[in-house]
C-alpha atoms as a PDB file:
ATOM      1  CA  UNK A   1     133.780  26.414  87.641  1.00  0.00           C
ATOM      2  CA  UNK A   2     134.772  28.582  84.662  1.00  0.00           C
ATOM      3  CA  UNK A   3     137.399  30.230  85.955  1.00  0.00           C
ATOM      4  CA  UNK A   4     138.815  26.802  87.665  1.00  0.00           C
ATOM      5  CA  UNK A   5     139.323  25.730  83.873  1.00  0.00           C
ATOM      6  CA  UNK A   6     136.234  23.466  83.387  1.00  0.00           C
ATOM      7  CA  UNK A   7     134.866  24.059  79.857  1.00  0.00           C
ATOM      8  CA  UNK A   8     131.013  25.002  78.922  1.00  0.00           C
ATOM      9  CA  UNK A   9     130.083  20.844  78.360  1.00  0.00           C
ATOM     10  CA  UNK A  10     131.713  19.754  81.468  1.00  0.00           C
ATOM     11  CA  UNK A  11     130.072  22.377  83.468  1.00  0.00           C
ATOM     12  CA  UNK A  12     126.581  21.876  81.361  1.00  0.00           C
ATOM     13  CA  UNK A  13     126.793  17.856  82.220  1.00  0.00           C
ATOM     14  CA  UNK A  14     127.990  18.847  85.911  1.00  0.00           C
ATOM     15  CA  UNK A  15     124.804  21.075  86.145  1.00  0.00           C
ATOM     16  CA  UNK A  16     122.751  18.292  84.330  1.00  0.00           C
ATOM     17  CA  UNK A  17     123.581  15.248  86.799  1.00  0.00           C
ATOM     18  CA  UNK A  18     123.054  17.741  90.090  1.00  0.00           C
ATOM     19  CA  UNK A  19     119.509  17.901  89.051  1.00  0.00           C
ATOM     20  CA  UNK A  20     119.401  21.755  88.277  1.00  0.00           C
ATOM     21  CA  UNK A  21     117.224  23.165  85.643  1.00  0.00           C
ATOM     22  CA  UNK A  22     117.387  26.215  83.903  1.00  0.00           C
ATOM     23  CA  UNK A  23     114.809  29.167  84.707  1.00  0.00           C
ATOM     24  CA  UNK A  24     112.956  27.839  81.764  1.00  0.00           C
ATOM     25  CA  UNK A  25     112.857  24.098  83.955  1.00  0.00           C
ATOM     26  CA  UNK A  26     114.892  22.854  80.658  1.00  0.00           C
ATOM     27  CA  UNK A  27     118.309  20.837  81.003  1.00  0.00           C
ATOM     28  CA  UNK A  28     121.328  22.823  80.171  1.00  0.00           C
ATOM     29  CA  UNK A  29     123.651  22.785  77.223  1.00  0.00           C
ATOM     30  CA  UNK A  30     127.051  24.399  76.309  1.00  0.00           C
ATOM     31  CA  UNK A  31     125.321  27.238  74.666  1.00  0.00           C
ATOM     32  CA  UNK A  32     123.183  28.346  77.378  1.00  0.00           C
ATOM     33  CA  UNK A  33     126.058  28.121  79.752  1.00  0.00           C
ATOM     34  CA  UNK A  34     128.056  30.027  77.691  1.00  0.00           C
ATOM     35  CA  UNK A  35     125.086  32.632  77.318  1.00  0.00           C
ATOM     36  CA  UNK A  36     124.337  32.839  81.029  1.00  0.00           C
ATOM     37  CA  UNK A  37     128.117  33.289  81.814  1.00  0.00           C
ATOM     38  CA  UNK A  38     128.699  35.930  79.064  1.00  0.00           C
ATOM     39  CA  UNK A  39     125.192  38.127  80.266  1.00  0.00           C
ATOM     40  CA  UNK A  40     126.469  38.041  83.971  1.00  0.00           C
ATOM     41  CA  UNK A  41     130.030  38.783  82.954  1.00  0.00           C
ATOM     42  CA  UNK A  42     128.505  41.915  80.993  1.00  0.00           C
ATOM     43  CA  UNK A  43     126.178  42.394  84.112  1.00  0.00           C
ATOM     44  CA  UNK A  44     129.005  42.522  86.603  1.00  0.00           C
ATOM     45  CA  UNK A  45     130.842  45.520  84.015  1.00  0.00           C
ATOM     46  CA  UNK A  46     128.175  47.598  84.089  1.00  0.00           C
ATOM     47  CA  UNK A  47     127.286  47.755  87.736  1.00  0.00           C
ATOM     48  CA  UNK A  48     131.318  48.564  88.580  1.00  0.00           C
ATOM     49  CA  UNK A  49     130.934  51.595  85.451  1.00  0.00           C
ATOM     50  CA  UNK A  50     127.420  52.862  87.337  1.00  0.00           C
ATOM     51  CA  UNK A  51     129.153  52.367  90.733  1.00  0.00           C
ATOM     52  CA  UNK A  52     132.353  53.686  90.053  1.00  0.00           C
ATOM     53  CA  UNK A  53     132.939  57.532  91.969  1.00  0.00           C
ATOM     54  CA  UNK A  54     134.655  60.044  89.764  1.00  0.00           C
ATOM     55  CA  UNK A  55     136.552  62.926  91.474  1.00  0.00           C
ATOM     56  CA  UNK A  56     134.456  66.316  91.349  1.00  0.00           C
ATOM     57  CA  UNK A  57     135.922  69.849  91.084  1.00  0.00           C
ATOM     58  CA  UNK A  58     134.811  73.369  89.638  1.00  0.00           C
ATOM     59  CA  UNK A  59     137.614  74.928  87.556  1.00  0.00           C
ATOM     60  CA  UNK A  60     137.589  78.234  86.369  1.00  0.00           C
ATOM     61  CA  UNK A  61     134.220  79.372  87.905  1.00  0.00           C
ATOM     62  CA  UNK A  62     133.360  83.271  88.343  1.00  0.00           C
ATOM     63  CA  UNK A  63     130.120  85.211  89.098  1.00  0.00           C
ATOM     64  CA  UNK A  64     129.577  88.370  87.361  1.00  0.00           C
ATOM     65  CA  UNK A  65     126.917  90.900  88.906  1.00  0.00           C
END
């Protein structure tokens, strides 16, 4: 709904009137939707860094007996 434009009250009220609760079973408000969006935004960033595959190569490697 975010990213369709609808701000953190509209979505909170949208949210209210469907008859879903928080995990808390509390109504929501523009802070906590703000809050939930922001920690699964930050979520989402860190599993693409911990799943993103880096090239691997060995430069400049020599045995010496």
């Amino acid at each position: 709904m975010r990213k369709e434009g609808m701000g953190y009250r509209r979505i909170s009220d949208f949210l209210n009137k469907s008859g879903i609760k928080t995990q808390t079973d509390k109504t929501w408000s523009n802070s906590k939707v703000h809050g939930n969006l922001k920690r699964m935004q930050e979520r989402e960033e860190r599993v693409a860094f911990r799943n993103k595959n880096y090239p691997s190569y060995i430069s400049g490697f020599t045995i010496k007996v």
